[in-house]
N, C-alpha and C. Protein backbone atom coordinates (compact mmCIF):
# COMPACT_ATOMS: atom_id res chain seq x y z
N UNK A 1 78.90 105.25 71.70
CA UNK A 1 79.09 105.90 72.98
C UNK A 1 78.71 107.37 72.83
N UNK A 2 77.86 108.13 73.62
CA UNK A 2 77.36 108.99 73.92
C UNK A 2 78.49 110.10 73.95
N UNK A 3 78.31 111.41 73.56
CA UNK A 3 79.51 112.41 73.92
C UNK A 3 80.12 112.79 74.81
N UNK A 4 78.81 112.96 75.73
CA UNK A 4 78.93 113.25 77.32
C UNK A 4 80.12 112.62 77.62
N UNK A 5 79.50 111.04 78.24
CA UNK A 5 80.78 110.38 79.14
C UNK A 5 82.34 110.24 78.33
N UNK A 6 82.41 110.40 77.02
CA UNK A 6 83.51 110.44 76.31
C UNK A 6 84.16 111.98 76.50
N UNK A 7 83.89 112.79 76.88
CA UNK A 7 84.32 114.24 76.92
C UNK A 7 84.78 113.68 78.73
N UNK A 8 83.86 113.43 79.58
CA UNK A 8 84.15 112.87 80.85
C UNK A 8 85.66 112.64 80.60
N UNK A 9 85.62 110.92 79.97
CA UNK A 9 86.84 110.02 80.36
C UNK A 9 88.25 111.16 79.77
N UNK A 10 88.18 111.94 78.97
CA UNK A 10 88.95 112.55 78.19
C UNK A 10 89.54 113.62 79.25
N UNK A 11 88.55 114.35 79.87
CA UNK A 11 89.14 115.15 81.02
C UNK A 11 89.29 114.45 81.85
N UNK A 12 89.18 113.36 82.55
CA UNK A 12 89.94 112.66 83.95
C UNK A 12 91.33 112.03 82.99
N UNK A 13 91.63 111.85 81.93
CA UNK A 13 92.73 111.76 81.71
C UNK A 13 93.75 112.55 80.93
N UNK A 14 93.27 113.70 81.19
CA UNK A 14 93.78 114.86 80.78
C UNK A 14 94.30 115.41 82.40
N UNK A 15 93.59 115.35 83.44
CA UNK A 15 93.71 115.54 84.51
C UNK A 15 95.12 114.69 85.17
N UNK A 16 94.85 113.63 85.17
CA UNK A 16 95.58 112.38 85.26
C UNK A 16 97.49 112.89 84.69
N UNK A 17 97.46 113.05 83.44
CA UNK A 17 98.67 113.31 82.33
C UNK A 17 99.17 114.61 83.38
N UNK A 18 98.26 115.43 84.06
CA UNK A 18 98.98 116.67 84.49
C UNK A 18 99.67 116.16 86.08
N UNK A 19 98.73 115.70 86.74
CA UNK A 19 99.53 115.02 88.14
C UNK A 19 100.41 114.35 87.95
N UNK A 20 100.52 113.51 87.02
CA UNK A 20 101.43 112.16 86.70
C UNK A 20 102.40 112.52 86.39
N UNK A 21 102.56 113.70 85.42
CA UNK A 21 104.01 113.62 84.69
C UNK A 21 104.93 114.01 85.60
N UNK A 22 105.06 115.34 86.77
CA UNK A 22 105.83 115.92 87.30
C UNK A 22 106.50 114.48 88.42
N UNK A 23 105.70 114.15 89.47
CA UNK A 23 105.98 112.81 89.95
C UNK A 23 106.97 111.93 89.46
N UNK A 24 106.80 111.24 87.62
CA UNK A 24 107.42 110.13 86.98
C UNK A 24 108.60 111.16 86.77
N UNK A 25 108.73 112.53 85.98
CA UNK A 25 109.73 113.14 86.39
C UNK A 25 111.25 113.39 87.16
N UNK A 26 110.06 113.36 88.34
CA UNK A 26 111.39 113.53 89.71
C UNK A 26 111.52 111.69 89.75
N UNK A 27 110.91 110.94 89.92
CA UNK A 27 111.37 109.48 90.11
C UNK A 27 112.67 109.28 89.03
N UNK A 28 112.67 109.63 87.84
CA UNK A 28 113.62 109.29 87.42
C UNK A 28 114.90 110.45 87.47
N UNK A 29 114.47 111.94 87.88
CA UNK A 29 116.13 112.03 88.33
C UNK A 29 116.72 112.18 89.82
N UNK A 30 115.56 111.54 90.89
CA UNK A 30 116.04 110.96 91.55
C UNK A 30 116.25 109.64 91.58
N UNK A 31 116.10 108.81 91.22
CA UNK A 31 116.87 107.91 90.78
C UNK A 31 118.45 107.72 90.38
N UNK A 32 118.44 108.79 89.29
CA UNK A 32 119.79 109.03 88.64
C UNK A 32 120.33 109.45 89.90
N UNK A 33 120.16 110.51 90.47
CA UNK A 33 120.90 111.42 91.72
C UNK A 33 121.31 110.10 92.92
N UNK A 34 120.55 109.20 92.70
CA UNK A 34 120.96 108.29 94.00
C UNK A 34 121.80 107.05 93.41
N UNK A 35 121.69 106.79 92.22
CA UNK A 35 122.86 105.82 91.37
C UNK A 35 124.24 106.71 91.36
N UNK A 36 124.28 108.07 90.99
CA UNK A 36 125.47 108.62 90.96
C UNK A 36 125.85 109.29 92.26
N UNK A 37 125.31 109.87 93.19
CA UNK A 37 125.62 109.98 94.40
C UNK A 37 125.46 108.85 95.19
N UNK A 38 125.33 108.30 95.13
CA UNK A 38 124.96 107.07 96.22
C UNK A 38 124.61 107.56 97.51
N UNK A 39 125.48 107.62 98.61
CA UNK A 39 125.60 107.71 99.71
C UNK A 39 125.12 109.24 100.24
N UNK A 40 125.48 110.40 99.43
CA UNK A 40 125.48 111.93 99.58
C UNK A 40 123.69 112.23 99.37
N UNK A 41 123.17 111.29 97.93
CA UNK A 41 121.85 111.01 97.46
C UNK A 41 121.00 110.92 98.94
N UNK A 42 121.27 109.73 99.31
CA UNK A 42 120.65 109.31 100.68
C UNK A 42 120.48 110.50 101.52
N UNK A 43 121.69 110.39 102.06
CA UNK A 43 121.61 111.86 103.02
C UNK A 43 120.50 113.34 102.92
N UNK A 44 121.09 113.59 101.50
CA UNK A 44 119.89 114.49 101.06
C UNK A 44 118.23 113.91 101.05
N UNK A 45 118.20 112.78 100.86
CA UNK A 45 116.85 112.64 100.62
C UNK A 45 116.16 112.63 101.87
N UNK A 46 116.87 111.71 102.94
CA UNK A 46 116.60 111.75 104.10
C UNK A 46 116.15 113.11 105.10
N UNK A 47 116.89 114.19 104.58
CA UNK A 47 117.03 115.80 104.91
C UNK A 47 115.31 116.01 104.46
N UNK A 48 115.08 116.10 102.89
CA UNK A 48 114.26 116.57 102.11
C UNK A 48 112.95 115.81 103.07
N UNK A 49 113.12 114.50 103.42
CA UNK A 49 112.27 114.04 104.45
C UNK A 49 111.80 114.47 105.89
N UNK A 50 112.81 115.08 105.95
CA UNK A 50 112.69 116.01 107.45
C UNK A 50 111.60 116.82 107.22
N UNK A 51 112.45 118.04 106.03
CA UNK A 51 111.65 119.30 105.88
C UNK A 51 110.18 119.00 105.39
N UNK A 52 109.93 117.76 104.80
CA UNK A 52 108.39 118.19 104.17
C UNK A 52 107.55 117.33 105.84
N UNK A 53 108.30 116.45 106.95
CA UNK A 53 107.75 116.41 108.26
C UNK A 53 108.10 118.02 108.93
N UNK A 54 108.52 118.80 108.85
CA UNK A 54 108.29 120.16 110.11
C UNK A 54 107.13 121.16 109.03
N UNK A 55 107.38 120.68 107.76
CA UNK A 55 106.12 121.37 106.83
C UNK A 55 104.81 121.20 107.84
N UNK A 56 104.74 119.66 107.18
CA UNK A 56 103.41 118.79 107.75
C UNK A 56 102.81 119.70 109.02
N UNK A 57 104.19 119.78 109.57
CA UNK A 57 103.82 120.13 111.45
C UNK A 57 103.33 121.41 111.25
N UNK A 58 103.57 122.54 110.24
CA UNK A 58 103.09 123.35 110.51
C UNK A 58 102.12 123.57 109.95
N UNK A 59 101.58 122.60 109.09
CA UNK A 59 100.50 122.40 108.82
C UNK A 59 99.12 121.78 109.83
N UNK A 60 100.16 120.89 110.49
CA UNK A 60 98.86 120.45 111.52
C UNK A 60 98.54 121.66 112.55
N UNK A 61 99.59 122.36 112.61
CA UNK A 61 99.43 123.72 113.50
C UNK A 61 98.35 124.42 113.08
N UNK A 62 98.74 125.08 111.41
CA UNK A 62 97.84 125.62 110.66
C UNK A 62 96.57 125.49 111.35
N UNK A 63 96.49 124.42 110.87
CA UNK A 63 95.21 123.63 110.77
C UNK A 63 94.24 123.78 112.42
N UNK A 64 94.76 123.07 113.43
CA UNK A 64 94.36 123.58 114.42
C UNK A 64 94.39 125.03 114.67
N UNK A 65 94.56 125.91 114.58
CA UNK A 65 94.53 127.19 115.14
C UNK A 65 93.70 127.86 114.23
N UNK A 66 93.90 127.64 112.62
CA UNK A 66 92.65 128.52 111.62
C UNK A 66 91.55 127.76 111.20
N UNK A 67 91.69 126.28 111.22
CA UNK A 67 90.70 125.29 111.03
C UNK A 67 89.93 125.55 111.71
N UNK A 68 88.50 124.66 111.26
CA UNK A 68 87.17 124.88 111.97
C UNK A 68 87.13 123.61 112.85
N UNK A 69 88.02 122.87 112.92
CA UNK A 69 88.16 121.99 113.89
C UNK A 69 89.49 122.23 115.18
N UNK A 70 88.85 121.86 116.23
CA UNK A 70 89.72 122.21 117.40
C UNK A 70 90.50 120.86 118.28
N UNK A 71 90.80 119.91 117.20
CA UNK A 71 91.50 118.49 117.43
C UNK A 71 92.21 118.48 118.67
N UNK A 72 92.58 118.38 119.52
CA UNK A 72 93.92 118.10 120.10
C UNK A 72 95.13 116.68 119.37
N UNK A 73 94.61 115.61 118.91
CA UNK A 73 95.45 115.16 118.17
C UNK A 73 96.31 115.81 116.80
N UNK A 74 95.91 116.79 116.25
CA UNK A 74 96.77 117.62 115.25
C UNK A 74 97.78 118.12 115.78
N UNK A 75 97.20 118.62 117.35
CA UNK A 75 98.84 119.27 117.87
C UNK A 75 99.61 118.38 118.18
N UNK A 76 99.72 117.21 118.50
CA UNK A 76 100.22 115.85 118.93
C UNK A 76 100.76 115.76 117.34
N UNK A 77 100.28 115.50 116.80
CA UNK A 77 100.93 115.08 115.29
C UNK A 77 102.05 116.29 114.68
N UNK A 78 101.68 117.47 114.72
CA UNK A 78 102.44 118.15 114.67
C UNK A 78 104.01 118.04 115.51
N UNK A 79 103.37 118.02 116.62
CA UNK A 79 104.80 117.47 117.54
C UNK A 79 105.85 116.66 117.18
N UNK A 80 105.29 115.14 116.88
CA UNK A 80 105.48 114.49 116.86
C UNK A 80 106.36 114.42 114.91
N UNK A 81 105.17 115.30 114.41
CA UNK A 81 105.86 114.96 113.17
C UNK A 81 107.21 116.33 112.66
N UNK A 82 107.43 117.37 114.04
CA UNK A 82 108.07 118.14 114.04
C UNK A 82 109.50 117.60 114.85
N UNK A 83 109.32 116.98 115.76
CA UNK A 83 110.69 116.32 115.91
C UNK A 83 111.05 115.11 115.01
N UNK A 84 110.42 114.45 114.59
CA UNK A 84 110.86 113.54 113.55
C UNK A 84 111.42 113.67 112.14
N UNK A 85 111.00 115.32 112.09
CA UNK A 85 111.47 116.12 111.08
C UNK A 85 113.04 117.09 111.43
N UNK A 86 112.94 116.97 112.62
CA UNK A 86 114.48 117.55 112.83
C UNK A 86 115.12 116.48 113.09
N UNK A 87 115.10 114.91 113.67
CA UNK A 87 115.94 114.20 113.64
C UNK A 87 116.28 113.82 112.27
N UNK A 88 115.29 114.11 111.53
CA UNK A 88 115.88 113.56 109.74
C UNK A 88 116.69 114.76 109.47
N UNK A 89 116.58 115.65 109.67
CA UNK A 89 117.73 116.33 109.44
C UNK A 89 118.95 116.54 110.57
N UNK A 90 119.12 116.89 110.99
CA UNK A 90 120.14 116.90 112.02
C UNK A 90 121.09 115.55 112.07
N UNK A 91 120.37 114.24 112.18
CA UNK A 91 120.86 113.15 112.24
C UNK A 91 120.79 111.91 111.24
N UNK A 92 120.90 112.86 110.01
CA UNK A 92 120.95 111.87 108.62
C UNK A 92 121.54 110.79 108.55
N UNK A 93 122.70 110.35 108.78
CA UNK A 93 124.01 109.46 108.91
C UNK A 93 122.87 108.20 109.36
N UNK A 94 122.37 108.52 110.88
CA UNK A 94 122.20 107.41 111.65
C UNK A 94 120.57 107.42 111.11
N UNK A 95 119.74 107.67 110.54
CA UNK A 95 118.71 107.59 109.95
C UNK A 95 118.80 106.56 108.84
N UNK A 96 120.20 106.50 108.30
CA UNK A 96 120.30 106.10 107.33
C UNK A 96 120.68 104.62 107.38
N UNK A 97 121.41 104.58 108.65
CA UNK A 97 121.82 103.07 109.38
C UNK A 97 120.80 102.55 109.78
N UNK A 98 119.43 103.22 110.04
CA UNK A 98 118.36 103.04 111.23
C UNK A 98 117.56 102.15 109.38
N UNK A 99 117.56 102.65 108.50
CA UNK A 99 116.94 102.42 107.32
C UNK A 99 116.96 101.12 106.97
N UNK A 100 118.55 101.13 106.73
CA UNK A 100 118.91 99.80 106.34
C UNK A 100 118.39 98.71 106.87
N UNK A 101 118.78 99.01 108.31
CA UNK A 101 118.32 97.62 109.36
C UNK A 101 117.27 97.55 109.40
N UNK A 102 116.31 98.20 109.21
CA UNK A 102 114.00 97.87 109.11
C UNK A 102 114.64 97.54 107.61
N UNK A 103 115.26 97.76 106.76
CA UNK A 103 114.96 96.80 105.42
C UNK A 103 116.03 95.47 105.31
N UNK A 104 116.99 95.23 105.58
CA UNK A 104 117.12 94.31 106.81
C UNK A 104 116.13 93.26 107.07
N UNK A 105 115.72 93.95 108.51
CA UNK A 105 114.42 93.08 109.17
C UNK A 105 113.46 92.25 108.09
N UNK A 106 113.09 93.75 107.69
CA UNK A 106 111.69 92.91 106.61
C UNK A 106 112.21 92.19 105.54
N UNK A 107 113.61 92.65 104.87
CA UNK A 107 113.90 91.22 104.23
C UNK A 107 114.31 89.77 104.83
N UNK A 108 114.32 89.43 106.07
CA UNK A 108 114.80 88.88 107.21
C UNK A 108 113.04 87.64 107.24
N UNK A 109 111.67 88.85 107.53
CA UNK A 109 110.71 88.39 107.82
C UNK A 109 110.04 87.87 106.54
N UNK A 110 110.54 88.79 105.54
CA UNK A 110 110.20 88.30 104.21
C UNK A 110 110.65 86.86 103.76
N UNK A 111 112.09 86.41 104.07
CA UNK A 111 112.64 85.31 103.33
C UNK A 111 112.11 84.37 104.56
N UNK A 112 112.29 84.42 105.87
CA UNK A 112 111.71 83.42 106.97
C UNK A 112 110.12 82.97 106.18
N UNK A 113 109.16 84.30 106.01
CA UNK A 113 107.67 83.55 105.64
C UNK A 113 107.99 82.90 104.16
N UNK A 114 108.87 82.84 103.05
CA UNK A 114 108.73 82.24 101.87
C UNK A 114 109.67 80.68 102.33
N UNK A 115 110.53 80.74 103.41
CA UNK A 115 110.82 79.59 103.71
C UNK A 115 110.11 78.62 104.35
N UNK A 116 108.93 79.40 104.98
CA UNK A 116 107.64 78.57 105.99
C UNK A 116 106.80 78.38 104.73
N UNK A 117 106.38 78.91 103.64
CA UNK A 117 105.55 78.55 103.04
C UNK A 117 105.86 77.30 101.87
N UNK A 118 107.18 77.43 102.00
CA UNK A 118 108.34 76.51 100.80
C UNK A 118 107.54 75.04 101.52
N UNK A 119 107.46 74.91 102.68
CA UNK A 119 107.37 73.72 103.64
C UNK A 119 105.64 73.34 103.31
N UNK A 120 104.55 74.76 102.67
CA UNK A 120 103.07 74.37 102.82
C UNK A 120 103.06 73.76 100.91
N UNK A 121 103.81 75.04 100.23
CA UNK A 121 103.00 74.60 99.20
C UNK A 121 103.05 73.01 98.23
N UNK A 122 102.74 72.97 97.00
CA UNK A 122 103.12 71.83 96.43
C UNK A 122 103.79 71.91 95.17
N UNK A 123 104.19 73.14 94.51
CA UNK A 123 104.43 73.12 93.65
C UNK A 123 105.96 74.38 93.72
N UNK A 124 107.07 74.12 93.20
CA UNK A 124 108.40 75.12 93.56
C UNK A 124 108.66 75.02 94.79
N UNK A 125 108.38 73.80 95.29
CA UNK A 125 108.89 73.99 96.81
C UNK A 125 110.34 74.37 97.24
N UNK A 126 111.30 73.31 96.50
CA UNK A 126 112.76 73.79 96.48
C UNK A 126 112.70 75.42 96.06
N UNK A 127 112.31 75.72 94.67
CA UNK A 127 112.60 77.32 94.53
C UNK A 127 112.31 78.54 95.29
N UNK A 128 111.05 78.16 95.85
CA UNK A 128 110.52 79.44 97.02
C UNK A 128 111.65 78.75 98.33
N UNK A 129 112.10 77.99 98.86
CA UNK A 129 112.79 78.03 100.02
C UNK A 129 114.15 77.68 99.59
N UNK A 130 114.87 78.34 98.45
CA UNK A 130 115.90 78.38 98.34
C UNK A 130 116.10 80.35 98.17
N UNK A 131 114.96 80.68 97.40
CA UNK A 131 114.84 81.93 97.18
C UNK A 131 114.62 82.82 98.52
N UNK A 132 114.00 81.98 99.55
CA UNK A 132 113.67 82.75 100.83
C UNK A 132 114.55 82.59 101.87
N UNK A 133 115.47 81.26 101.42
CA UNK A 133 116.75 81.23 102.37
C UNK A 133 117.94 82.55 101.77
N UNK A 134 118.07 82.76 100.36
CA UNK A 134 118.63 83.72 99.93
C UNK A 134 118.56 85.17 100.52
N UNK A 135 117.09 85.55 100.18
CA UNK A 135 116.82 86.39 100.96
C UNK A 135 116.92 86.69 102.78
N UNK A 136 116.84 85.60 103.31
CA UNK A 136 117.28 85.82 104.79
C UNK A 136 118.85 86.31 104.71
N UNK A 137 119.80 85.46 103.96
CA UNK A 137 121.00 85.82 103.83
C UNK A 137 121.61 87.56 103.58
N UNK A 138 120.19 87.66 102.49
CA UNK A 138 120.67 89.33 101.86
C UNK A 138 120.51 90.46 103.64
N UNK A 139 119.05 89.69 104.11
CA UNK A 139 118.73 90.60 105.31
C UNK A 139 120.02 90.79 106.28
N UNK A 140 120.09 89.61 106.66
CA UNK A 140 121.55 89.42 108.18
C UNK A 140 122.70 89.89 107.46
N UNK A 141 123.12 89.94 105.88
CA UNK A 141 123.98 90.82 105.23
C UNK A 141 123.67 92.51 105.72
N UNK A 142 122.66 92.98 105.25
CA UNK A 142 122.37 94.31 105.66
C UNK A 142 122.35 94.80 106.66
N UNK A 143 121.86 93.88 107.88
CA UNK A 143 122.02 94.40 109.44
C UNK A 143 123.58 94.59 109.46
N UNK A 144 124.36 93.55 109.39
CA UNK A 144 125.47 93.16 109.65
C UNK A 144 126.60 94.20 109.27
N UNK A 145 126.40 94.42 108.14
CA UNK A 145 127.64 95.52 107.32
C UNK A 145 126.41 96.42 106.62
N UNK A 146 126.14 97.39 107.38
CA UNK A 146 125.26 98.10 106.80
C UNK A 146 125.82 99.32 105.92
N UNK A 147 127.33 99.80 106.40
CA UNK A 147 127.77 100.72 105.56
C UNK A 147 128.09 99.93 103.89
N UNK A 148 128.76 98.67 104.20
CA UNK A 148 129.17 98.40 102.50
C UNK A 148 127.86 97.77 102.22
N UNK A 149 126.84 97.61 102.22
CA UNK A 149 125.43 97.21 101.70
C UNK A 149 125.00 98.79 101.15
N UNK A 150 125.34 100.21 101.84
CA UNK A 150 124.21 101.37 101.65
C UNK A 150 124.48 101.44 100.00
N UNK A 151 125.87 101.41 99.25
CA UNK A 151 125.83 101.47 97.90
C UNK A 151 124.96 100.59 96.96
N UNK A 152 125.01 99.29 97.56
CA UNK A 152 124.13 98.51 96.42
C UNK A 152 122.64 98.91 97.11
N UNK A 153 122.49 99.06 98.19
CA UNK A 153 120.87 99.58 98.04
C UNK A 153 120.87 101.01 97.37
N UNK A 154 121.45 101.83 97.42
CA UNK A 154 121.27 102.88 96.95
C UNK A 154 120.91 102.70 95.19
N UNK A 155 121.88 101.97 94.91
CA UNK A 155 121.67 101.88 93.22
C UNK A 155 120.34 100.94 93.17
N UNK A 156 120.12 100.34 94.15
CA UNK A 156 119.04 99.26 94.14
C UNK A 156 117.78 100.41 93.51
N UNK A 157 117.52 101.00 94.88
CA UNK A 157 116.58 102.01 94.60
C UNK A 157 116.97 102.81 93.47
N UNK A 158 118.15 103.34 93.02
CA UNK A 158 117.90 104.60 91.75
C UNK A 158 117.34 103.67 90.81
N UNK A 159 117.74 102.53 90.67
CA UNK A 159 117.17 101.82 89.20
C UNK A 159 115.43 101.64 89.88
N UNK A 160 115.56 101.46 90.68
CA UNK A 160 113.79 101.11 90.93
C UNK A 160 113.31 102.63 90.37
N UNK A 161 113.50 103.69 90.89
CA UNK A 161 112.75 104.90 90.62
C UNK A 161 112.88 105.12 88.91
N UNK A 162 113.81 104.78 88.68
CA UNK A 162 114.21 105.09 87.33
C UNK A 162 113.63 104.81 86.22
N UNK A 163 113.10 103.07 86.86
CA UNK A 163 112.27 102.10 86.22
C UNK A 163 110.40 102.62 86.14
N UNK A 164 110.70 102.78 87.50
CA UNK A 164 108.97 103.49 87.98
C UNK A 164 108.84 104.76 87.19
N UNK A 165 110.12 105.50 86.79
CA UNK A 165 109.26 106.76 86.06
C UNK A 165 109.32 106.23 84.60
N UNK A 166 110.17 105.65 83.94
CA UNK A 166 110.18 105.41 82.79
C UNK A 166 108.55 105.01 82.48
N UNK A 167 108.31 103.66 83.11
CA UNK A 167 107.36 103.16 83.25
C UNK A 167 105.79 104.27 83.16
N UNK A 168 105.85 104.97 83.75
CA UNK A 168 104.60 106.03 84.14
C UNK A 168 104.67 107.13 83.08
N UNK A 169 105.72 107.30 82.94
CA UNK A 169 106.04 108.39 81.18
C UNK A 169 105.45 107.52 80.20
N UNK A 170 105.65 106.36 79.87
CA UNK A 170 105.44 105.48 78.85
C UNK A 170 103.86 105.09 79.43
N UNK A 171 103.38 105.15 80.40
CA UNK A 171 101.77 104.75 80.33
C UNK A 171 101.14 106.09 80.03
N UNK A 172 101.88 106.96 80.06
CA UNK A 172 101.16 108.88 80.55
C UNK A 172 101.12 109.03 78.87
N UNK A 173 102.08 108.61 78.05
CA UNK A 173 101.92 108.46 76.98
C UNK A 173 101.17 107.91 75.71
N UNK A 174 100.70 106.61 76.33
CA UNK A 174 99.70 105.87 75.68
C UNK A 174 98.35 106.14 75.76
N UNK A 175 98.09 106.73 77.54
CA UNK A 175 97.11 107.54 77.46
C UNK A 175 96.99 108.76 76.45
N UNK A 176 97.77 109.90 76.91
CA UNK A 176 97.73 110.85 75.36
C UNK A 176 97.44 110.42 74.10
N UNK A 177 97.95 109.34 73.42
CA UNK A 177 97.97 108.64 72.54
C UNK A 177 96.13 108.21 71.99
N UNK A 178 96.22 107.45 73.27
CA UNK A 178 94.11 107.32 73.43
C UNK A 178 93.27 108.36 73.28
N UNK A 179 93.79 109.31 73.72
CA UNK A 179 92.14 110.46 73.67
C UNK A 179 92.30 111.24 72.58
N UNK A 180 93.19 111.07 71.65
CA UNK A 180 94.01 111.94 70.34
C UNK A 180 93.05 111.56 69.68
């Protein structure tokens, strides 16, 4: 292999190691922050969701007024992504009820399509429509009692993030490892 494209692959993953790490970072101590806060976790994150939507907005502002483009949809988005950014803050609590129930739903639509497909395929038929009747159960659980569900989703997610950064440290690593 030629030097050139080997000096290439070496800086796109040198590049790579610098975006990546800060990201896998925060995934894992937010993660932690939402296993040990649970409920307070949420709230905040939901907030932190606001502010980087009235950012956005003033970015789409930015953007229209010093940009070389004269959109009218940027100011619409701005709007739009400027009140959606004060209802995440202002009205965290019920953002947070509003959460559950779309994950809920889609686990709802999720276990309904693995129970319709339990009926097409030929092979695990019992297991995919026992697994997708489960899952309907977890959904109409979450609509239903959404406050005593927010703890186990909460830890649901810290271990997911926790997992996702471990995960991305340990690939960010093997890369380093490669171009050494």
């Amino acid at each position: 292999m030629s030097e050139q494209p080997m000096n290439e692959m070496n800086d796109k993953v040198k590049e790579l190691l610098r975006t990546k790490m800060i990201p896998a970072l925060l995934s894992v101590v937010l993660g932690i922050a939402l296993i040990i806060a649970r409920k307070a976790a949420l709230d905040v994150l939901v907030q932190i969701i606001g502010w980087i939507l009235i950012v956005g907005a003033v970015g789409f502002v930015a953007a229209y007024f010093f940009g070389p483009y004269k959109d009218k949809t940027g100011l619409i988005a701005a709007v739009l992504a400027g009140l959606a950014g004060v209802l995440f803050i202002t009205q965290a609590d019920a953002i947070d009820d509003f959460l559950l129930i779309l994950v809920g739903v889609v686990l709802i639509l999720n276990g309904l399509g693995n129970v319709a497909s339990a009926f097409v395929e030929g092979q695990n038929r019992l297991l995919v429509g026992i697994i997708g009747a489960l899952i309907v159960v977890l959904g109409v659980l979450i609509i239903t009692h959404p406050g005593s569900m927010m703890n186990a989703i909460t830890v649901y997610m810290g271990i997911s993030l926790i997992l996702n950064g471990i995960l991305d440290l340990f690939l960010l690593y093997r890369m380093k490892e490669m171009i050494r």
